[in-house]
C-alpha atoms as a PDB file:
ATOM      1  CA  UNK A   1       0.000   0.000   0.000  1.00  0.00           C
ATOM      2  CA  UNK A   2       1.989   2.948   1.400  1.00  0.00           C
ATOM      3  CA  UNK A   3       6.074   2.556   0.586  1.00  0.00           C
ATOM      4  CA  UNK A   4       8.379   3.296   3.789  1.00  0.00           C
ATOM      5  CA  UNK A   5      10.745   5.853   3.494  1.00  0.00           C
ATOM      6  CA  UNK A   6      13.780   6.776   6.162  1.00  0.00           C
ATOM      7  CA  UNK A   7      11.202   9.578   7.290  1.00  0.00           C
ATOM      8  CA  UNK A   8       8.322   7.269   7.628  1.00  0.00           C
ATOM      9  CA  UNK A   9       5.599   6.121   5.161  1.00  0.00           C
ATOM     10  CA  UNK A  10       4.798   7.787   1.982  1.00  0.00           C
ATOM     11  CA  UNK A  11       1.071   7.942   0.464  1.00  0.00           C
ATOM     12  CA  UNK A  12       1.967  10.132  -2.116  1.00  0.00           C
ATOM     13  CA  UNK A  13       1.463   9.176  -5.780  1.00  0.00           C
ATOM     14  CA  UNK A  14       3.465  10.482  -8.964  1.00  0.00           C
ATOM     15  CA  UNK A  15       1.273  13.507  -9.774  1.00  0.00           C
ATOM     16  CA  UNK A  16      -1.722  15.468  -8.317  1.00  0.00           C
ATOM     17  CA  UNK A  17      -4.322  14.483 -11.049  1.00  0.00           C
ATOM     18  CA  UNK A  18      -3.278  11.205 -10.487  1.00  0.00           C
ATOM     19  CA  UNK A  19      -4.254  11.082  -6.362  1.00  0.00           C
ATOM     20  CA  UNK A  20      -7.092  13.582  -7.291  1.00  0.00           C
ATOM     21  CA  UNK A  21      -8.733  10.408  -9.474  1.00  0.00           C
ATOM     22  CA  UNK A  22      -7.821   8.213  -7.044  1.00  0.00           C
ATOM     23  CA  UNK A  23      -9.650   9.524  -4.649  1.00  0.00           C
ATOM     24  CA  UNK A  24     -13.080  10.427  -7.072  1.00  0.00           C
ATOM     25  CA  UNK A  25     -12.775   6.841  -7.604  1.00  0.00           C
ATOM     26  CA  UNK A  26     -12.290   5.648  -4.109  1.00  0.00           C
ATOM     27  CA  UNK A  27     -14.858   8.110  -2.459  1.00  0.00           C
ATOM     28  CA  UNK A  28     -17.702   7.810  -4.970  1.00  0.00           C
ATOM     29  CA  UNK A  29     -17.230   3.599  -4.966  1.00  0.00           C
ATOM     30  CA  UNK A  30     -17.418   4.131  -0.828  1.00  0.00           C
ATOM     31  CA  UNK A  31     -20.697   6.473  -0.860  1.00  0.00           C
ATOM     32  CA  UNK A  32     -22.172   3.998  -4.140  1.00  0.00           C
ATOM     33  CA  UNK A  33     -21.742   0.691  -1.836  1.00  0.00           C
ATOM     34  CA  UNK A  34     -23.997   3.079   1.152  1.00  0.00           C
ATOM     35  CA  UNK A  35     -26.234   4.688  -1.118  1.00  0.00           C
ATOM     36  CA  UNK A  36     -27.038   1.605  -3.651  1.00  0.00           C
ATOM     37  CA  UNK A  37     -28.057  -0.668  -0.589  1.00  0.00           C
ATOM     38  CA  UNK A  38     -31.613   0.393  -1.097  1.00  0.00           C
ATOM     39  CA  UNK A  39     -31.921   0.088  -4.899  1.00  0.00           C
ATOM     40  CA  UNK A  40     -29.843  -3.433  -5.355  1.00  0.00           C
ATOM     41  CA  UNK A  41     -29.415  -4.904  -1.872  1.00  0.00           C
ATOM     42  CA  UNK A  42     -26.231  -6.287  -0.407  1.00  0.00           C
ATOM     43  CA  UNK A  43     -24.957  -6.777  -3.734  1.00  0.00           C
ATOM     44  CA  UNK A  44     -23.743  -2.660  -4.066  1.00  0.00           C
ATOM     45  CA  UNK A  45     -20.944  -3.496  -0.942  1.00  0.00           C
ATOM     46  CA  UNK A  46     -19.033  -4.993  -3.859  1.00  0.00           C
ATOM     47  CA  UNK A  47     -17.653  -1.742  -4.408  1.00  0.00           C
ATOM     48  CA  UNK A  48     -16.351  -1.125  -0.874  1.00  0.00           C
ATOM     49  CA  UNK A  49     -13.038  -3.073  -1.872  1.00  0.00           C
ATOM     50  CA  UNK A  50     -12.875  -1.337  -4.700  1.00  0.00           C
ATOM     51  CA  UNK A  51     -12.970   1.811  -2.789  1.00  0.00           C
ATOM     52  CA  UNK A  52     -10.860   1.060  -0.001  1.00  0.00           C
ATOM     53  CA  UNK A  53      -8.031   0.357  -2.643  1.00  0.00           C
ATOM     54  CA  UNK A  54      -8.182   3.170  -4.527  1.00  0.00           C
ATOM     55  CA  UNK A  55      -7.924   5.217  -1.065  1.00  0.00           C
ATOM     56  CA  UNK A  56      -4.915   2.624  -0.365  1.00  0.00           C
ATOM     57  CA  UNK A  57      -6.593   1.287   3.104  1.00  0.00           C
ATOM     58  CA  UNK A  58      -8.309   4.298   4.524  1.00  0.00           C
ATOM     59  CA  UNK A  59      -9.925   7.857   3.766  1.00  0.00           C
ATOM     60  CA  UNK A  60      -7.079   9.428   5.960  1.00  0.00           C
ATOM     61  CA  UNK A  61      -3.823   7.474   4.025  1.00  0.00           C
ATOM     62  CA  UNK A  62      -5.545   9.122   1.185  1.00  0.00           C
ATOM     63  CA  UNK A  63      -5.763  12.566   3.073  1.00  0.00           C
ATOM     64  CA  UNK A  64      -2.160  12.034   3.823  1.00  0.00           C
ATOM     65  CA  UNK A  65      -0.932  11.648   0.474  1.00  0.00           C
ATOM     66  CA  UNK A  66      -2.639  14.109  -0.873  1.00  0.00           C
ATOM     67  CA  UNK A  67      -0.697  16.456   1.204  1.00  0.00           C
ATOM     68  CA  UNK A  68       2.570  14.515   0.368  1.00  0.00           C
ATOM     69  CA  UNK A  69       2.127  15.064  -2.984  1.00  0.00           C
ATOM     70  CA  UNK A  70       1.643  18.390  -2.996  1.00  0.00           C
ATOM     71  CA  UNK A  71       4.152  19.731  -1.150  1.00  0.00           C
ATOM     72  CA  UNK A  72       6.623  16.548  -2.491  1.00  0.00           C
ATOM     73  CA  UNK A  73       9.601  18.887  -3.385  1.00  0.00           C
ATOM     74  CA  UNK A  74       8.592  22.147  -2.002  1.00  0.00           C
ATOM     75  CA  UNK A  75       9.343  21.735   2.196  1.00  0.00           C
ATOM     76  CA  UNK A  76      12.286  20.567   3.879  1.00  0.00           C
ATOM     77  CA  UNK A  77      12.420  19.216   7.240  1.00  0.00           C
ATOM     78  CA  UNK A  78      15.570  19.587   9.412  1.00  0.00           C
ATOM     79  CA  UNK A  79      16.269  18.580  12.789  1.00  0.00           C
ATOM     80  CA  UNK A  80      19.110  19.126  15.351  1.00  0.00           C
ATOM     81  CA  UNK A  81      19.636  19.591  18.769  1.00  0.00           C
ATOM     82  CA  UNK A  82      16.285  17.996  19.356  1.00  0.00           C
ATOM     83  CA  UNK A  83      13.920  20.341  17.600  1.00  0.00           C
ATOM     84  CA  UNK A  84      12.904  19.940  14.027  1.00  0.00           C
ATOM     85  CA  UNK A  85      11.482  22.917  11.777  1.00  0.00           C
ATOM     86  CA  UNK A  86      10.112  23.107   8.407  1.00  0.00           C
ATOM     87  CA  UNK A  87      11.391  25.445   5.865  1.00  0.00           C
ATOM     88  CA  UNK A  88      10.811  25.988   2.417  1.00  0.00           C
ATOM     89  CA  UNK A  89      13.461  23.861   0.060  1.00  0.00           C
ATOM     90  CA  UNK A  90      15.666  25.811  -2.004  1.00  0.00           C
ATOM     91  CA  UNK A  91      15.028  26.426  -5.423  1.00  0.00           C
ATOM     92  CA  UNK A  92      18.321  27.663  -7.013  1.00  0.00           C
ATOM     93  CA  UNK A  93      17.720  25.708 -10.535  1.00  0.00           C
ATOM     94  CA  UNK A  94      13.725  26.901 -10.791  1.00  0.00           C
ATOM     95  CA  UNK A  95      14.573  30.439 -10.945  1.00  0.00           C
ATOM     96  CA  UNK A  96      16.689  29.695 -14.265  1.00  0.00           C
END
């Protein structure tokens, strides 16, 4: 589901768009399994697999990742003496 990184696990995927359709898929197959229990019975919480693996386990992985991906490249964390901050990552070859 989620691969580990030195800093801890990572829920991002490879672009925005691509968690962003992740999640319409994972959220609307979630709500569908609910909402489709009255119209075809039992049979509509097929789709709450199919949800739960587009949101790669849970609602707030996917939450998670979405944030990871955004700001994948943009923050820096640094730590020493026992307190950690989080700064803005330099950008010396974007300004070219």
């Amino acid at each position: 589901m989620s691969r580990t990184t030195p800093d801890g696990p990572d829920f991002a995927s490879a672009s925005p768009s691509e968690h962003l359709v992740r999640g319409v898929v994972g959220f609307g197959a979630l709500v569908g399994a609910v909402a489709l229990i009255p119209v075809v019975g039992p049979i509509a919480l097929v789709l709450l697999p199919v949800g739960l693996i587009a949101l790669r386990g849970c609602p707030m992985c996917w939450t998670i990742g979405l944030v990871q991906t955004i700001s994948r490249g943009r923050l820096q964390r640094s730590c020493g003496d026992g307190v950690c901050t989080l700064t803005v990552a330099d950008r010396e070859g974007a300004a070219r």
